[in-house]
Protein backbone atom coordinates (compact mmCIF):
# COMPACT_ATOMS: atom_id res chain seq x y z
CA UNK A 1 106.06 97.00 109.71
CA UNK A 2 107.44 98.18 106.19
CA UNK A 3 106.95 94.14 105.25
CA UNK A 4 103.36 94.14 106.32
CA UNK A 5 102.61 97.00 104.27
CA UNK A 6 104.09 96.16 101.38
CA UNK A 7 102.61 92.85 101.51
CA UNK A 8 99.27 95.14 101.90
CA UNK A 9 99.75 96.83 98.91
CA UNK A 10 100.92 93.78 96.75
CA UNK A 11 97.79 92.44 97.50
CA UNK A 12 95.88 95.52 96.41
CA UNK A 13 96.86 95.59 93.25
CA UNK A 14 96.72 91.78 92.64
CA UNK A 15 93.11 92.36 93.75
CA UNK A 16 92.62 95.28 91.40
CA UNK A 17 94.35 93.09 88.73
CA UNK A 18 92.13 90.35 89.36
CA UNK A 19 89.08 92.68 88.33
CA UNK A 20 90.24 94.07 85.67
CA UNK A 21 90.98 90.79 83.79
CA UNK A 22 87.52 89.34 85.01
CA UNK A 23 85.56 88.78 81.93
CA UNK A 24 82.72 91.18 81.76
CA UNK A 25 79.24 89.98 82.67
CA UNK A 26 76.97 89.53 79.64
CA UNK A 27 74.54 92.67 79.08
CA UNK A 28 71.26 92.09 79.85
CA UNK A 29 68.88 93.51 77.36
CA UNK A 30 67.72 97.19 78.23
CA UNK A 31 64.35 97.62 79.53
CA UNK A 32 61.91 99.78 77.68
CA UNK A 33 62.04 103.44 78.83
CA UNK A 34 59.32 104.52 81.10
CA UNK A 35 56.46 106.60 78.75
CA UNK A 36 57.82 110.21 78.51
CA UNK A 37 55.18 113.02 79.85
CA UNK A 38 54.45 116.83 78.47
CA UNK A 39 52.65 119.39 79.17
CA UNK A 40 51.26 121.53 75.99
CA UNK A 41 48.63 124.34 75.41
CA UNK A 42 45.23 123.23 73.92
CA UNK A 43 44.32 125.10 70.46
CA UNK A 44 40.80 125.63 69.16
CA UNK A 45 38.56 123.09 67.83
CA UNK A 46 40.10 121.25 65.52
CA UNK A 47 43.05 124.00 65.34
CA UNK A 48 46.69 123.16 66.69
CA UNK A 49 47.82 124.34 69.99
CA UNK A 50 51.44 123.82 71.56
CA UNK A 51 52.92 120.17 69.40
CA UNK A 52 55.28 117.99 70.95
CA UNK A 53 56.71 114.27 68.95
CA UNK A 54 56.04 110.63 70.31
CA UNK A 55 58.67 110.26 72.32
CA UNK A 56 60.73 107.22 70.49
CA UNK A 57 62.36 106.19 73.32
CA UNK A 58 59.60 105.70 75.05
CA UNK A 59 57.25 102.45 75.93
CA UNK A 60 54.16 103.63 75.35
CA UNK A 61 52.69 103.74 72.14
CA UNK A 62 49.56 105.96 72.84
CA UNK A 63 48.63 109.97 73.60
CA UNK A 64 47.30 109.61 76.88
CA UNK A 65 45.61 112.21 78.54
CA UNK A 66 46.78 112.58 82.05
CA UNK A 67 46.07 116.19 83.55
CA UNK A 68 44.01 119.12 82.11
CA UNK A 69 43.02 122.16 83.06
CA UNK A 70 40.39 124.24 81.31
CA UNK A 71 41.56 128.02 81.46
CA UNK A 72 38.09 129.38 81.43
CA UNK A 73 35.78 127.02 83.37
CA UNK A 74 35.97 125.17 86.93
CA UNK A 75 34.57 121.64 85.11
CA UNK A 76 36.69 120.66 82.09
CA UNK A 77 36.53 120.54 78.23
CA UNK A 78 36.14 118.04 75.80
CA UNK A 79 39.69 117.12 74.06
CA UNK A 80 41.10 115.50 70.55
CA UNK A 81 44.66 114.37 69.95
CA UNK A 82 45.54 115.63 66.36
CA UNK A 83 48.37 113.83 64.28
CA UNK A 84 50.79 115.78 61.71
CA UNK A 85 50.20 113.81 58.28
CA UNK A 86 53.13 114.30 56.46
CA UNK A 87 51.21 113.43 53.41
CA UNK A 88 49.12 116.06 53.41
CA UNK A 89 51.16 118.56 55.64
CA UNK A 90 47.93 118.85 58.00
CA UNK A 91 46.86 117.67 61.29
CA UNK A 92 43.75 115.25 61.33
CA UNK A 93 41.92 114.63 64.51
CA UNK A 94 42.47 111.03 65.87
CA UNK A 95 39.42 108.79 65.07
CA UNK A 96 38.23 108.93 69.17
CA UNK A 97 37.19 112.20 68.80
CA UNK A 98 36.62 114.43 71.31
CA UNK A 99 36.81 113.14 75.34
CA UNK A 100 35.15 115.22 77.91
CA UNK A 101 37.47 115.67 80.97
CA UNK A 102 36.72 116.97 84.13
CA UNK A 103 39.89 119.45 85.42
CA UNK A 104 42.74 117.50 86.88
CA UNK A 105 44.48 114.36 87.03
CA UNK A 106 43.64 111.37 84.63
CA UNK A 107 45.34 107.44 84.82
CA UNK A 108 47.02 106.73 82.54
CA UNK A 109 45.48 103.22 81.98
CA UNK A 110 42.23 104.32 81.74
CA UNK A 111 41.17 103.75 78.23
CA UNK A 112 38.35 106.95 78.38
CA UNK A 113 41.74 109.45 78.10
CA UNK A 114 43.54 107.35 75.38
CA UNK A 115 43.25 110.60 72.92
CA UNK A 116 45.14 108.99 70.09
CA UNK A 117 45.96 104.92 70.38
CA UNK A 118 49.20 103.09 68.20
CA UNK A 119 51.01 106.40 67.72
CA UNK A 120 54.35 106.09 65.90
CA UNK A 121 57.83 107.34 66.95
CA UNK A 122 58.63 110.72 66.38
CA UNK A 123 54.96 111.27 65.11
CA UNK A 124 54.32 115.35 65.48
CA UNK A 125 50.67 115.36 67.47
CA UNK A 126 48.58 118.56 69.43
CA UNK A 127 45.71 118.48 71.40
CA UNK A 128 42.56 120.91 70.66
CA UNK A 129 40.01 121.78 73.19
CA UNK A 130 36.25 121.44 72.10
CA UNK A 131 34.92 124.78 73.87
CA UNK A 132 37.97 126.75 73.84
CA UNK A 133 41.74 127.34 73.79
CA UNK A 134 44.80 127.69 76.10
CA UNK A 135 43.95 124.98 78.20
CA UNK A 136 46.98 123.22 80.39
CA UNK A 137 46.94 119.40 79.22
CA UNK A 138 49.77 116.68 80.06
CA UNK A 139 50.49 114.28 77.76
CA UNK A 140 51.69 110.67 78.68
CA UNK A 141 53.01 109.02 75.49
């Protein structure tokens, strides 16, 4: 009995031994993180709300609008996505403009809620509601 499990544990650790010293498998390349999502607070027209950065670790490479609430009406709002120039230490509305959305959810590949398209990493950005403020919005980006 004391021979069988000795023999049991000898092979053990020549199994453990055997995959340690296996060479490690080459690393495949890592995938592109899935787009990163936030909620903010709308400000006035053409004013800045809550901000948030493009996420630079994520794959997308636009501001997509993908929920909003309007705070003071059942129907919706229209909304921009506003970029922080660092050039002029201002946010400037994105050329789309303003995009009326009804209250709730929004795909995210549907072009209509693209507020701001070819955003880059760690780019400062807001969202301002057309009729009002304080407005829930989530971000995809």
């Amino acid at each position: 009995m004391k021979n069988a499990i000795a023999a049991g544990a000898l092979a053990l650790v020549a199994a453990g031994s055997c995959l340690v010293l296996a060479p490690a498998a080459s690393a495949a390349p890592a995938a592109p993180a899935a787009c990163a999502t936030v909620t903010l607070i709308t400000g006035p027209r053409d004013g800045i709300g809550g901000t948030s950065t493009k996420n630079a670790a994520s794959s997308c490479s636009d501001l997509n609008l993908t929920y909003s609430d309007d705070s003071t009406s059942t129907i919706g709002d229209s909304y921009a996505g506003r970029l922080y120039h660092t050039s002029t230490g201002t946010y400037q509305t994105c050329s789309k403009g303003y995009v009326w959305a009804n209250d709730g959810s929004h795909s995210v590949d549907d072009s209509t809620y693209w507020l701001c398209t070819n955003v880059l990493d760690n780019t400062r950005f807001t969202v301002a509601s057309y009729y009002d403020r304080g407005d829930t919005v989530r971000i995809t980006n």
